[in-house]
Structure formats: structure tokens, C-alpha cells
C-alpha atoms as a PDB file:
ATOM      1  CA  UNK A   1     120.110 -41.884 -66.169  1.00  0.00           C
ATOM      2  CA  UNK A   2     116.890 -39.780 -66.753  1.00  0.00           C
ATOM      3  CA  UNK A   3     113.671 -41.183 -65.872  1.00  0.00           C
ATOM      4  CA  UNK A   4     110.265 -39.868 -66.635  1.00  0.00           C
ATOM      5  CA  UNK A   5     107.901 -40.347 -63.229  1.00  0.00           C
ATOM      6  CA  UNK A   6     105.599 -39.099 -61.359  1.00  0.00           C
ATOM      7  CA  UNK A   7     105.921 -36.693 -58.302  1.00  0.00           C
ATOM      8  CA  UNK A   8     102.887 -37.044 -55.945  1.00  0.00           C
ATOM      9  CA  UNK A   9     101.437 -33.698 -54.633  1.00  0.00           C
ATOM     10  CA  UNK A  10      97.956 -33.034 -52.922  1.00  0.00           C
ATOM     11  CA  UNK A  11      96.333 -33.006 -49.728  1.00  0.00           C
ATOM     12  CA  UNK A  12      95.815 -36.657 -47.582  1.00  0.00           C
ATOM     13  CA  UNK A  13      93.282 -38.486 -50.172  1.00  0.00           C
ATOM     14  CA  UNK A  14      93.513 -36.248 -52.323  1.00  0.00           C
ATOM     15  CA  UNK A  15      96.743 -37.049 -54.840  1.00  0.00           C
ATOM     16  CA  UNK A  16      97.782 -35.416 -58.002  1.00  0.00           C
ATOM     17  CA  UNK A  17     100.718 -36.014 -60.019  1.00  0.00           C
ATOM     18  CA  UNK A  18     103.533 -34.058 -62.065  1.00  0.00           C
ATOM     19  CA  UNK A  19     104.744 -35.801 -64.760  1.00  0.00           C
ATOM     20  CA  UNK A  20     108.377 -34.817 -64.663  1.00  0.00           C
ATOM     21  CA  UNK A  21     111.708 -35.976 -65.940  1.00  0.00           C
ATOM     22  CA  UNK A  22     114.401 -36.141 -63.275  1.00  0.00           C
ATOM     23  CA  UNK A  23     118.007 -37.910 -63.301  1.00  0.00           C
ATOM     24  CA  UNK A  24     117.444 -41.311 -61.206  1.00  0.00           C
ATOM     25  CA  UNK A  25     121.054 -41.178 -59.368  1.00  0.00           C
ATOM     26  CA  UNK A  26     121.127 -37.487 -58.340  1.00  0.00           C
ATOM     27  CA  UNK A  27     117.799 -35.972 -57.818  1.00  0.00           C
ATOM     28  CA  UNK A  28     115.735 -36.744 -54.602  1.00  0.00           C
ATOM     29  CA  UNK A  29     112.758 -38.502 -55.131  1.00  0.00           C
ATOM     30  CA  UNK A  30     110.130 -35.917 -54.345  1.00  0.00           C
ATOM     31  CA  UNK A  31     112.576 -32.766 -54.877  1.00  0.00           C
ATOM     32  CA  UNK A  32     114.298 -31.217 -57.748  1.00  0.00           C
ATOM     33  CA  UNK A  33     113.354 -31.969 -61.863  1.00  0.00           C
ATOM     34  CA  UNK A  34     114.726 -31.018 -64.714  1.00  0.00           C
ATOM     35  CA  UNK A  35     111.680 -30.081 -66.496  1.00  0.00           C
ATOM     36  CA  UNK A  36     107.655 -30.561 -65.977  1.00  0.00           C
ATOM     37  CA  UNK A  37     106.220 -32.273 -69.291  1.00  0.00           C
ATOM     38  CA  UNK A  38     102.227 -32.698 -67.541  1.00  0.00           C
ATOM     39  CA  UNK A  39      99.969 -33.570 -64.455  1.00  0.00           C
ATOM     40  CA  UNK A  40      97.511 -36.308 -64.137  1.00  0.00           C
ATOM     41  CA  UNK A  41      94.547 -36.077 -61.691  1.00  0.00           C
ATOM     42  CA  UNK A  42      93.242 -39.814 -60.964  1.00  0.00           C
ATOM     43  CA  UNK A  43      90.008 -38.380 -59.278  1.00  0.00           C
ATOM     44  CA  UNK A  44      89.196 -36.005 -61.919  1.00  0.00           C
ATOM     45  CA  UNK A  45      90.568 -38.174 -64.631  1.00  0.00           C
ATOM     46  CA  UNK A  46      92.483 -34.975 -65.761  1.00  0.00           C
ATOM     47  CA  UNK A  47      95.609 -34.748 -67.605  1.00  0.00           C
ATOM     48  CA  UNK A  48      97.705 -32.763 -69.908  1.00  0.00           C
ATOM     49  CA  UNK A  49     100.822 -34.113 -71.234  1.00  0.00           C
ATOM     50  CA  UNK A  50     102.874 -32.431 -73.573  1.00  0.00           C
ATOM     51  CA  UNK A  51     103.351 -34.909 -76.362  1.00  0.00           C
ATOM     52  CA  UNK A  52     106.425 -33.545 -77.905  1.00  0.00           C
ATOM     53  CA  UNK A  53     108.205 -32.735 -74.994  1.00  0.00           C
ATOM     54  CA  UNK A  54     107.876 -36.378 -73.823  1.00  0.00           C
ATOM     55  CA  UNK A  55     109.140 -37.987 -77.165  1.00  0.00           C
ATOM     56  CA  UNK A  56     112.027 -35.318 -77.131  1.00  0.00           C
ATOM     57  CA  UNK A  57     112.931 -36.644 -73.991  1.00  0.00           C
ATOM     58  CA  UNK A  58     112.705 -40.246 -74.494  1.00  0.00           C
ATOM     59  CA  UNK A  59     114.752 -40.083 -77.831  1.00  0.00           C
ATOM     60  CA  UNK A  60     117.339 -38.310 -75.583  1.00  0.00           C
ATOM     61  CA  UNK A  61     117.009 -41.793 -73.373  1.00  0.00           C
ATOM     62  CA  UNK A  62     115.218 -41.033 -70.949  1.00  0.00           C
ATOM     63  CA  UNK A  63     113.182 -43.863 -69.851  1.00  0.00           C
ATOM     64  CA  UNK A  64     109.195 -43.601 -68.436  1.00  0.00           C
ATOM     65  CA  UNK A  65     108.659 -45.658 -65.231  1.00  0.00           C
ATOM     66  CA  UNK A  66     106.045 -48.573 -65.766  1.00  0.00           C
ATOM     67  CA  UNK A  67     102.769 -46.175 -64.527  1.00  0.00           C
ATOM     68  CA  UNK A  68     104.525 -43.436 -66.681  1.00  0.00           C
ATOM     69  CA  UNK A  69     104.530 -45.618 -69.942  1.00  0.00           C
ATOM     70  CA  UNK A  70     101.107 -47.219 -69.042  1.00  0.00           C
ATOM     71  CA  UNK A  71      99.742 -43.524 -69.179  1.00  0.00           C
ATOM     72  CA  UNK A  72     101.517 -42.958 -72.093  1.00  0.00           C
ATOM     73  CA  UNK A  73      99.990 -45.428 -74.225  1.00  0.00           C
ATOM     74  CA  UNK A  74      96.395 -44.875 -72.749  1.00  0.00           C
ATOM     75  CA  UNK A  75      97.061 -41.495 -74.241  1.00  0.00           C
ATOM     76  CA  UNK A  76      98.486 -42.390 -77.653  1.00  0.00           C
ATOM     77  CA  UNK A  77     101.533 -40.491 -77.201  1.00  0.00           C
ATOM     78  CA  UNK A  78     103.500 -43.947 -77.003  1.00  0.00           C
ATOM     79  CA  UNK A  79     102.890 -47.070 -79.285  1.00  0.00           C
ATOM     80  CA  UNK A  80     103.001 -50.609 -77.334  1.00  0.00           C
ATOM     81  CA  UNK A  81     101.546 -52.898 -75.418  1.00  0.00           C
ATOM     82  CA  UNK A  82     100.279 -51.715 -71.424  1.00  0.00           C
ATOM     83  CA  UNK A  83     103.684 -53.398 -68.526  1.00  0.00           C
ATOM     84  CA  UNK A  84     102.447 -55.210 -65.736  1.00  0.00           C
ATOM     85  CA  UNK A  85     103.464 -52.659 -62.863  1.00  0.00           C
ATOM     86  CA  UNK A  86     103.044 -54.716 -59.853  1.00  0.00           C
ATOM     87  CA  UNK A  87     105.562 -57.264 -59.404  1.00  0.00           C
ATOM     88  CA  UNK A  88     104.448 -60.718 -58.550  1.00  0.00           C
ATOM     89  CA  UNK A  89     105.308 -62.167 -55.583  1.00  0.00           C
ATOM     90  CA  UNK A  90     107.187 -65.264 -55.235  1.00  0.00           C
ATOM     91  CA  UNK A  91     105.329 -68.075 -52.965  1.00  0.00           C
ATOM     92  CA  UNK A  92     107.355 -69.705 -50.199  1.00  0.00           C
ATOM     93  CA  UNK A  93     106.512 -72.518 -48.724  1.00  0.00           C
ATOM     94  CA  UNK A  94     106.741 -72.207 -44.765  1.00  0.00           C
ATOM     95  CA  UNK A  95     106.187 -75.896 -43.864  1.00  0.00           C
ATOM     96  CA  UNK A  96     109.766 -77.060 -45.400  1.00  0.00           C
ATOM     97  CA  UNK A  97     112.940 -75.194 -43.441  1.00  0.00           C
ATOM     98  CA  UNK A  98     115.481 -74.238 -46.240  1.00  0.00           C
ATOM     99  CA  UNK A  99     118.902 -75.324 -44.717  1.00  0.00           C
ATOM    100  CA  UNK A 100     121.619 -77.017 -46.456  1.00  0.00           C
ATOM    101  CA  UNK A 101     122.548 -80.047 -45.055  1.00  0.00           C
ATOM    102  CA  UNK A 102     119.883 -80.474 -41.954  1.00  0.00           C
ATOM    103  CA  UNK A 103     117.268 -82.361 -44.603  1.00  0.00           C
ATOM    104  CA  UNK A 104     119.604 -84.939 -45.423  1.00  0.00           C
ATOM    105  CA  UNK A 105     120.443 -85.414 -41.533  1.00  0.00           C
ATOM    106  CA  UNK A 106     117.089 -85.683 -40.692  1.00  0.00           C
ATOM    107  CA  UNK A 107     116.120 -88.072 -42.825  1.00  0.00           C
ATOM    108  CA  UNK A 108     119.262 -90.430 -41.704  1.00  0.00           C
ATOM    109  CA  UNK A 109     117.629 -89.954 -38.079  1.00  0.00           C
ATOM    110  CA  UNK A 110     114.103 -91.066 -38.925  1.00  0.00           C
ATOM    111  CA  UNK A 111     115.296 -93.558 -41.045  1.00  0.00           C
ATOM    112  CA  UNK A 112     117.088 -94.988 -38.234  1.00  0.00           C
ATOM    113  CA  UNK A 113     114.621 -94.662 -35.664  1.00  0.00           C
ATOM    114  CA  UNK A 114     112.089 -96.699 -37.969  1.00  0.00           C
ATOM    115  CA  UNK A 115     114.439 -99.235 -38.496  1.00  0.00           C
ATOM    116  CA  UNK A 116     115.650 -99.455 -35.007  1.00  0.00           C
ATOM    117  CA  UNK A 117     111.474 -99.859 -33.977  1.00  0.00           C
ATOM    118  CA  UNK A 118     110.729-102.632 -36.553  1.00  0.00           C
ATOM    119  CA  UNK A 119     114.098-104.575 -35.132  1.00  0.00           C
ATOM    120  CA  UNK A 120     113.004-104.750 -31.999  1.00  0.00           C
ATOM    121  CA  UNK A 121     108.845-105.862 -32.611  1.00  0.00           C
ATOM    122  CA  UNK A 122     110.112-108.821 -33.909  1.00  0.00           C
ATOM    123  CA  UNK A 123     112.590-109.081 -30.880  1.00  0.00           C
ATOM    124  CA  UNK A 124     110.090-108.470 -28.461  1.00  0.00           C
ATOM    125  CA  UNK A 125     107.754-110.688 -30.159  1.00  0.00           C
ATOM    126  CA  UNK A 126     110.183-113.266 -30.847  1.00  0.00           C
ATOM    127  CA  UNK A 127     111.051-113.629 -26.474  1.00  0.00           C
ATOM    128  CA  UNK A 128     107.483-114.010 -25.215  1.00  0.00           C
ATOM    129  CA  UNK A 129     106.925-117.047 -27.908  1.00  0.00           C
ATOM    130  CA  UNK A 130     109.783-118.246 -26.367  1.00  0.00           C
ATOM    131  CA  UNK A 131     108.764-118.165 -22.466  1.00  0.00           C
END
């Protein structure tokens, strides 16, 4: 599967990016590409992008990564709508223990031990009116 991404280059602090088109399963991540199609500076706000290389590429099927695309757009060379390239994270709750079974037990328990305590009030209760 080819997959248009970036490949981070630069100093510490001091990134800049190949836009390049790679094969997902076989190339390393940060190693070989088939072909170059721009660069994109984010502190300069440079970038060069070769348009038709890109749409000859993606009608081949190769498929932009979510930055890729959102670049893409910014810079007309793709039509659509800007994807959401963080993924949201999923809240768990920490207070409740997620076991099967144990809830169910547990509740058995405490149900028992608060009927077992109002049984014997009334028992207690019930002797000393009686002495």
C-alpha cells in the first residue's frame, strides 16, 4: 500500500519535512522512498509541492496520511474538508474496577452485611426492653 507522508529531517528544534511517497509494509519509516513530490518548513512556512506529481500518485492509490491531506487542502491541490489528526482519547473511569463477576459479588456481601446489622438493632434493642 503506498502512502504519501512526511519524513522529518533537521537539526534538534529545528524540523523540516519531505513530502514523499513510500510503500507502508516494506519501507522503513525514516529510510527509503519511492519518489520526493515536496518539503514543508513549519518555521519558515515554506513549501513546494508538486501538484501533479501528487494527484498522479493518489489516482495510482496511494493514500496521504491525515497531516499530508490537511496540507494538501490548505494548498488547493486537494478538494475536501480539513481530518481531525489527533485521535481522541477515550475517558476511563478509575473509581469503578472493571471485572466480570466481582460487582455482582460485592454487592451480595454488602447487601448482606446491611441486612445482617438492621437484624440485630432490633435484637439488641428488643433484650434490654426485656431486662
Amino acid at each position: 500500500m503506498l502512502v504519501i507522508r512526511y519524513l522529518r529531517r533537521g537539526k534538534k528544534n529545528q524540523p523540516f519535512f519531505k513530502i514523499v511517497v513510500t510503500d507502508k509494509k516494506r519501507a522503513p519509516r525514516g529510510g527509503r522512498f519511492i519518489e520526493q513530490v515536496g518539503f514543508w518548513n513549519p518555521l519558515t512556512k515554506e513549501r513546494k509541492l508538486e501538484g501533479e506529481r501528487i494527484k498522479y500518485w493518489m489516482s495510482v492509490g496511494a493514500k496521504p496520511s491525515p497531516s499530508v491531506f490537511n496540507l494538501l487542502v490548505s494548498a488547493k491541490i486537494v478538494e475536501g474538508k480539513k481530518m481531525a489528526v489527533h485521535k481522541k482519547s477515550k475517558k476511563k473511569t478509575a473509581d469503578q474496577p472493571v471485572a466480570i463477576g466481582k460487582p455482582q459479588e460485592e454487592a451480595a456481601v454488602k447487601k448482606e452485611e446491611t441486612s445482617m446489622a438492621t437484624e440485630q438493632v432490633p435484637l439488641a434493642i428488643a433484650e434490654k426492653k426485656s431486662e
